[in-house]
N, C-alpha and C. Protein backbone atom coordinates (compact mmCIF):
# COMPACT_ATOMS: atom_id res chain seq x y z
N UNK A 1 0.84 -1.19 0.00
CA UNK A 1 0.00 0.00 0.00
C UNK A 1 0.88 1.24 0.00
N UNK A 2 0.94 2.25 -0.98
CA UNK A 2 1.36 3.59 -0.86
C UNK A 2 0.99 4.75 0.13
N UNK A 3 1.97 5.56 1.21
CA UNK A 3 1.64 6.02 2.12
C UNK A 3 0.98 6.95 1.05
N UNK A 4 -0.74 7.61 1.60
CA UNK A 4 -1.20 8.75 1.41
C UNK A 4 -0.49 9.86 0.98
N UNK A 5 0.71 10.33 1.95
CA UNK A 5 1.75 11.37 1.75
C UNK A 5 2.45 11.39 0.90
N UNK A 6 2.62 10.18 0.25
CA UNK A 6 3.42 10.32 -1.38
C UNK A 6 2.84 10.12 -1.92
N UNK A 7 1.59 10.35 -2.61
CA UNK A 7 0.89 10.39 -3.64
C UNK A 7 0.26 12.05 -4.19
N UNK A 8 1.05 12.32 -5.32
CA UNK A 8 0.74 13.68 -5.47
C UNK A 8 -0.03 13.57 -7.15
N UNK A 9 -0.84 14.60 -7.39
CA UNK A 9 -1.32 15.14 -8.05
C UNK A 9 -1.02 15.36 -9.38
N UNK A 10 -1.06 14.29 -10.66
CA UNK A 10 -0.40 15.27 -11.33
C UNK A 10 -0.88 16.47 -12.11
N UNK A 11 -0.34 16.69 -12.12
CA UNK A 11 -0.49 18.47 -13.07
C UNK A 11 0.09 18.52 -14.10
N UNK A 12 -0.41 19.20 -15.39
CA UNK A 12 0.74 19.43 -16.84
C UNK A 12 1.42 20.30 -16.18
N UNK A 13 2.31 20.03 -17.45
CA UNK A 13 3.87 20.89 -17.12
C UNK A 13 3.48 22.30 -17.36
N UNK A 14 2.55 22.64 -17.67
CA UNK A 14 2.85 24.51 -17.73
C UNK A 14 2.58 24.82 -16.36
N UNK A 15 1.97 24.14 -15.35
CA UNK A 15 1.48 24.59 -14.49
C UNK A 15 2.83 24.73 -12.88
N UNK A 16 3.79 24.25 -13.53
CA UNK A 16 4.93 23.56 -12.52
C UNK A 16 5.33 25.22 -11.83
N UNK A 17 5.98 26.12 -13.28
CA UNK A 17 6.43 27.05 -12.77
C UNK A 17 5.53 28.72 -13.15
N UNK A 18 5.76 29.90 -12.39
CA UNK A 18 4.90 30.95 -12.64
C UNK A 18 5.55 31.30 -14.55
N UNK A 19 6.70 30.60 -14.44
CA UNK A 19 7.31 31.21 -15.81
C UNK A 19 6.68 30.37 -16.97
N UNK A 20 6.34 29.58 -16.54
CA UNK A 20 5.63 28.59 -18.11
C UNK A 20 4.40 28.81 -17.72
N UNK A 21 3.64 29.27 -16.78
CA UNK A 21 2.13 29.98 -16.74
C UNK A 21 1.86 31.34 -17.43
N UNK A 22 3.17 31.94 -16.97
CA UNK A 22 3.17 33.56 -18.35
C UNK A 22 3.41 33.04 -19.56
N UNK A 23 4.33 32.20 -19.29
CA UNK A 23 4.38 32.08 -21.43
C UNK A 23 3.06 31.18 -21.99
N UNK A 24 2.42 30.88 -21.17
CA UNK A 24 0.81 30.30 -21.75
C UNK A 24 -0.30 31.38 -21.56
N UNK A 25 0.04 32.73 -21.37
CA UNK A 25 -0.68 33.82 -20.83
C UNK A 25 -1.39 32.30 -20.51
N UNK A 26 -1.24 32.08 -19.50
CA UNK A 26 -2.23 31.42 -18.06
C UNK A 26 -3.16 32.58 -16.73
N UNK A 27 -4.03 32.24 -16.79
CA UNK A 27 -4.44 33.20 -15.81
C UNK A 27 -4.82 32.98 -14.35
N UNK A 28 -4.48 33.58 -13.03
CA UNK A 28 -4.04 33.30 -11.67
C UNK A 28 -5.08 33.68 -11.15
N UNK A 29 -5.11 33.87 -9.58
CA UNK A 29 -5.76 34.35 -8.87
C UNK A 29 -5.67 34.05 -7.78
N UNK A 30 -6.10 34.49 -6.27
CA UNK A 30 -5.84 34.40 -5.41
C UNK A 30 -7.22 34.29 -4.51
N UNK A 31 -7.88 33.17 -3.37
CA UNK A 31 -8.89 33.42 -2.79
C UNK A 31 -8.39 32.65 -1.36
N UNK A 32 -9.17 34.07 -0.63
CA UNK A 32 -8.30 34.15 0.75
C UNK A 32 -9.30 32.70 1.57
N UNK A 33 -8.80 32.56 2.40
CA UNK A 33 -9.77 31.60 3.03
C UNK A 33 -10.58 32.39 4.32
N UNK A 34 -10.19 33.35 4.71
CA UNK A 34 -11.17 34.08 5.71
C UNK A 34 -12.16 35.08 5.15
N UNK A 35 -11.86 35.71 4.15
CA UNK A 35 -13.25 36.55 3.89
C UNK A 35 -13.56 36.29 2.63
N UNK A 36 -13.06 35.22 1.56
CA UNK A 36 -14.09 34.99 0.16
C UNK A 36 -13.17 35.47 -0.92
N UNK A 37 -12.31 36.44 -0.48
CA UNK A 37 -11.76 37.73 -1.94
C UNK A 37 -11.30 36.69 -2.72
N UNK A 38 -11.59 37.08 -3.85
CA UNK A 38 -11.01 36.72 -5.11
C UNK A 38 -10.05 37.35 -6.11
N UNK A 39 -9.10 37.47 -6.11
CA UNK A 39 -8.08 38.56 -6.18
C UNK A 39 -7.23 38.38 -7.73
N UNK A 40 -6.77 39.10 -8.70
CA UNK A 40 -6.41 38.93 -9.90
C UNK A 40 -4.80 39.25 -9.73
N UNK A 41 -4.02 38.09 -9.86
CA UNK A 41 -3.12 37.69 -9.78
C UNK A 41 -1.72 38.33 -11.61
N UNK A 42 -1.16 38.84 -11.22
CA UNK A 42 0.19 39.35 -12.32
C UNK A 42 0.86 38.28 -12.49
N UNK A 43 0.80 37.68 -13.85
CA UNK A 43 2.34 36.40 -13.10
C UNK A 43 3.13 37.26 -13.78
N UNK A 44 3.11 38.92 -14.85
CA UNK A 44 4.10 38.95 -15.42
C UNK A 44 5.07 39.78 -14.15
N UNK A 45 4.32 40.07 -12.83
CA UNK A 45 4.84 41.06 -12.17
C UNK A 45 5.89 40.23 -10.95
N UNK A 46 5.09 38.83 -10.66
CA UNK A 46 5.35 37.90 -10.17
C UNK A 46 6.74 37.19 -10.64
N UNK A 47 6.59 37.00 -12.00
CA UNK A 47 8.12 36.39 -12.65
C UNK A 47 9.51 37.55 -12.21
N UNK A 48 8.64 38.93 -12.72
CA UNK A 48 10.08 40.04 -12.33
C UNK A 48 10.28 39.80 -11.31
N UNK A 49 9.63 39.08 -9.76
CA UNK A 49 9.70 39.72 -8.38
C UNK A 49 10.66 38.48 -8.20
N UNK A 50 10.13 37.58 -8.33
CA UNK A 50 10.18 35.91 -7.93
C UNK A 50 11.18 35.09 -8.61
N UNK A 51 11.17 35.67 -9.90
CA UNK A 51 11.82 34.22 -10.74
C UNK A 51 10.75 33.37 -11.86
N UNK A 52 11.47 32.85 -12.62
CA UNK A 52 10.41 32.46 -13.47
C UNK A 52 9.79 30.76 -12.64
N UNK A 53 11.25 30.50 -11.96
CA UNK A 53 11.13 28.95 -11.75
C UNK A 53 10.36 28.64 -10.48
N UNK A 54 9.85 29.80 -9.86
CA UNK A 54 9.00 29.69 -8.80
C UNK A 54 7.63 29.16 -8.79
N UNK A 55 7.19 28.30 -8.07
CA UNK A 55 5.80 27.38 -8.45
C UNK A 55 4.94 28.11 -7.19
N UNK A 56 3.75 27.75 -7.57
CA UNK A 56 2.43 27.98 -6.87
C UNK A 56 1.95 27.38 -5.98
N UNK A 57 2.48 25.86 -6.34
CA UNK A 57 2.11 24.91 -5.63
C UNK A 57 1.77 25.21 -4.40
N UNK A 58 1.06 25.06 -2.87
CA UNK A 58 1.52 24.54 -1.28
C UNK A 58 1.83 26.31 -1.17
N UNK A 59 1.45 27.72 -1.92
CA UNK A 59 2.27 28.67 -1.43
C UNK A 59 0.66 29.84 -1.38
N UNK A 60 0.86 30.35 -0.30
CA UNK A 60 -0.07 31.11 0.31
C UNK A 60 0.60 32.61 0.32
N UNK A 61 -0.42 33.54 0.56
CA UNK A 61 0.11 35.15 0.64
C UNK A 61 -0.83 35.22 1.62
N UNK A 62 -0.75 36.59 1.95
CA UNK A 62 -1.74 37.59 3.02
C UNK A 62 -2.42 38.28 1.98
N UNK A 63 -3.97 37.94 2.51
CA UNK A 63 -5.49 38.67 1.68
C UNK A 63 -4.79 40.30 1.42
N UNK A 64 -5.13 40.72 0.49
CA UNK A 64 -5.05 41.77 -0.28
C UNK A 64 -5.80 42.52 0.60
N UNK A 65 -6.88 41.83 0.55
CA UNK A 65 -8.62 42.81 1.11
C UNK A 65 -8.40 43.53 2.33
N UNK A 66 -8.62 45.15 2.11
CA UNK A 66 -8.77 45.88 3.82
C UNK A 66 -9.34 45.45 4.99
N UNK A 67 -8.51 45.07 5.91
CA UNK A 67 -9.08 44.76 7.35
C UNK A 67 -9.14 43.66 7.42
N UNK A 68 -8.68 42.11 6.45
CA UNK A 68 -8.54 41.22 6.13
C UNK A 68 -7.12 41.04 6.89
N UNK A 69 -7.11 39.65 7.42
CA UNK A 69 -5.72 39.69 8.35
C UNK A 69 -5.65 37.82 7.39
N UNK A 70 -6.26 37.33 6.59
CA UNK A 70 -6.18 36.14 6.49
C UNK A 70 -5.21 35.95 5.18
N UNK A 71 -5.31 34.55 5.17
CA UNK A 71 -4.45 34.07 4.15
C UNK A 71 -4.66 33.26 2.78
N UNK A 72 -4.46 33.80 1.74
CA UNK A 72 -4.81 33.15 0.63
C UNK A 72 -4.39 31.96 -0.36
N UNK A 73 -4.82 31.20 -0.83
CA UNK A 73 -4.40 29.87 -1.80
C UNK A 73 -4.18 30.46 -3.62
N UNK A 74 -3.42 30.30 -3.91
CA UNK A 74 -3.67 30.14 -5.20
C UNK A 74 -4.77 29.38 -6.30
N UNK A 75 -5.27 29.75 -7.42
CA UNK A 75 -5.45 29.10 -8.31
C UNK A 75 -5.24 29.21 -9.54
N UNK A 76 -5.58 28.45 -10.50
CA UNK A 76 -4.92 28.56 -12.01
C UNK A 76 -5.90 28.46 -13.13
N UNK A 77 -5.58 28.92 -14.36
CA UNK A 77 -6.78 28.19 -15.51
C UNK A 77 -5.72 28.78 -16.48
N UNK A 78 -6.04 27.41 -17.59
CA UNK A 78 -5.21 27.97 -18.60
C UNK A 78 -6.21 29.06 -19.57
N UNK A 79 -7.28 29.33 -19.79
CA UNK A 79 -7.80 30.59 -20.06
C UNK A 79 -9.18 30.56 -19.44
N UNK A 80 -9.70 32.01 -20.43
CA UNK A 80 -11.19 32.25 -19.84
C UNK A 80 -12.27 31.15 -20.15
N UNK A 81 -13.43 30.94 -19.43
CA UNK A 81 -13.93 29.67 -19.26
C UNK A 81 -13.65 28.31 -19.29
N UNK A 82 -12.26 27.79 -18.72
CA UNK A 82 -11.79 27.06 -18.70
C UNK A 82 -11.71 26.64 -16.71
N UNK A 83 -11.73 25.53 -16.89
CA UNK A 83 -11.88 25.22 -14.99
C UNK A 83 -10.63 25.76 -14.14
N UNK A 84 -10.92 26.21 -13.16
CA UNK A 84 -9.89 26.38 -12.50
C UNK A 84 -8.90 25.45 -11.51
N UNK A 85 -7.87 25.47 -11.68
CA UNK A 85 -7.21 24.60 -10.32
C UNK A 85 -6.58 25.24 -9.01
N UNK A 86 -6.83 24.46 -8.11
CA UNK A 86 -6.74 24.87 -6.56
C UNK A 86 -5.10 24.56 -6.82
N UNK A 87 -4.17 25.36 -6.17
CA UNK A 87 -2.92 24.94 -6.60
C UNK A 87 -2.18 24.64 -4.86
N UNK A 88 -3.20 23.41 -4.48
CA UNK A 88 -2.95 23.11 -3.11
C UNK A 88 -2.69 21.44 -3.41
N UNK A 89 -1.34 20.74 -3.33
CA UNK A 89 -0.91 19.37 -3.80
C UNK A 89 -1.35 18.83 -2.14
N UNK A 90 -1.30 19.24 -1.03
CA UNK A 90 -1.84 18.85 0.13
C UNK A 90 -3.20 19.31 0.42
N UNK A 91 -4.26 19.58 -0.20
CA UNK A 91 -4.93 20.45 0.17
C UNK A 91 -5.78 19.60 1.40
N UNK A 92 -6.91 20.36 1.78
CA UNK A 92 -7.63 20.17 2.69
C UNK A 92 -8.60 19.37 1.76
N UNK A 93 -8.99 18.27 2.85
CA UNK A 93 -10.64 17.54 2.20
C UNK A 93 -11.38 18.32 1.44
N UNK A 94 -12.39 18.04 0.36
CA UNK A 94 -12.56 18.37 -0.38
C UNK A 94 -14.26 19.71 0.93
N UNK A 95 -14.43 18.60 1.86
CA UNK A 95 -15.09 18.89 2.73
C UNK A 95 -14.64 20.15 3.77
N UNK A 96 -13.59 20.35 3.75
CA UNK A 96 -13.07 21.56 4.52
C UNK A 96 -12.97 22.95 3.04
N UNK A 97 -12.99 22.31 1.66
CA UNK A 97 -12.68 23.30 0.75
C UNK A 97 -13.87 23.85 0.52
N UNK A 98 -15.36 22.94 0.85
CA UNK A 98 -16.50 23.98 0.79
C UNK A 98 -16.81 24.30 2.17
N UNK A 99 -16.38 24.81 3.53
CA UNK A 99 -16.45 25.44 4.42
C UNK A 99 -15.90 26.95 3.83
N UNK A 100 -15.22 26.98 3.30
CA UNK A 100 -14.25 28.41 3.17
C UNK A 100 -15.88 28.98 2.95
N UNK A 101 -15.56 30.59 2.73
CA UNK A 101 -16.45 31.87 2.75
C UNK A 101 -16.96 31.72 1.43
N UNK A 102 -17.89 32.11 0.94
CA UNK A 102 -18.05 32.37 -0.55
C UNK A 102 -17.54 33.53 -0.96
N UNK A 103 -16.92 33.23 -2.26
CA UNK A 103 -15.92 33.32 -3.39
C UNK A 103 -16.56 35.37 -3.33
N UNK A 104 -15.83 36.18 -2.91
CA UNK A 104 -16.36 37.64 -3.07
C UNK A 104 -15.41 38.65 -4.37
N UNK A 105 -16.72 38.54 -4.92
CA UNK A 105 -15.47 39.69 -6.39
C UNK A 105 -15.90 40.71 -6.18
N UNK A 106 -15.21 42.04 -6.74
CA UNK A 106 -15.40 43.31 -7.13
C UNK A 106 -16.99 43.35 -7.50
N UNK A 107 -17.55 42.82 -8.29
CA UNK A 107 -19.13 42.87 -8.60
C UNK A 107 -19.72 42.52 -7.63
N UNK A 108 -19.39 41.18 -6.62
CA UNK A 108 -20.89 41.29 -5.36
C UNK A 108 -20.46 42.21 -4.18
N UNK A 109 -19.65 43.29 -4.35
CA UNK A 109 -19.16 44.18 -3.45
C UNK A 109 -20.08 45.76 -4.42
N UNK A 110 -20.30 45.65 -5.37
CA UNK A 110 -20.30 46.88 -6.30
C UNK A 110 -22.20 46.51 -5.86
N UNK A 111 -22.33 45.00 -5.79
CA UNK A 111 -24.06 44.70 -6.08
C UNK A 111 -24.71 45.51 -4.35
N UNK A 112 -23.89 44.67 -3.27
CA UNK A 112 -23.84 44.90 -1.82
C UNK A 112 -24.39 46.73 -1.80
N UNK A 113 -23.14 47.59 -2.40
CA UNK A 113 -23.22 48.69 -1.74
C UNK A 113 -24.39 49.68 -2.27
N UNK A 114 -24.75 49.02 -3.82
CA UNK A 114 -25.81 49.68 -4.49
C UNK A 114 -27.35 49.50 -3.81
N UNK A 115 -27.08 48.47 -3.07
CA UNK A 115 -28.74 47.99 -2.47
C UNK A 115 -28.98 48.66 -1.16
């Protein structure tokens, strides 16, 4: 039997590094796990900062969002209407991934303040 812990995910290869996600104009994003934000991710700003060979995988930031103290996951799609991937190779049960907040964009913040 294979321990649980070595069994990973595979993923195509564009997805390995932020530098073969820019050269697929791949598109990113970021959703925090404490308040919902859904955040639009640069990889071209990301490659200048980081490196091209830097992956997504297992790597979290601090929510963008004001007054937000939480922490965000990556995800990926290779374009528009195309599925997205959680870029978590350990992630949480699929059961802890629908606990998080619902998903908050610029539009149900624009819908919120108009009502």
């Amino acid at each position: 039997m294979t321990d649980p812990e070595q069994i990973h995910t595979i993923a195509p290869r564009w997805m390995n590094t932020i530098g073969s996600m820019f050269a697929m104009n791949a598109l990113a994003r970021t959703r925090c796990q404490s308040c919902g934000a859904l955040m639009r991710v640069d990889l071209g700003e990301m490659v200048a900062a980081k490196g091209g060979a830097t992956t997504l995988f297992d790597r979290f930031e601090r929510c963008r969002m004001v007054a937000c103290g939480g922490s965000a996951f990556y995800l990926v799609s290779r374009a528009i209407g195309r599925e997205w991937t959680v870029m978590l190779r350990h992630a949480a049960p699929s059961a802890e991934m629908a606990d998080l907040p619902t998903i908050q964009t610029g539009l149900d913040l624009a819908r919120r303040s108009n009502s």
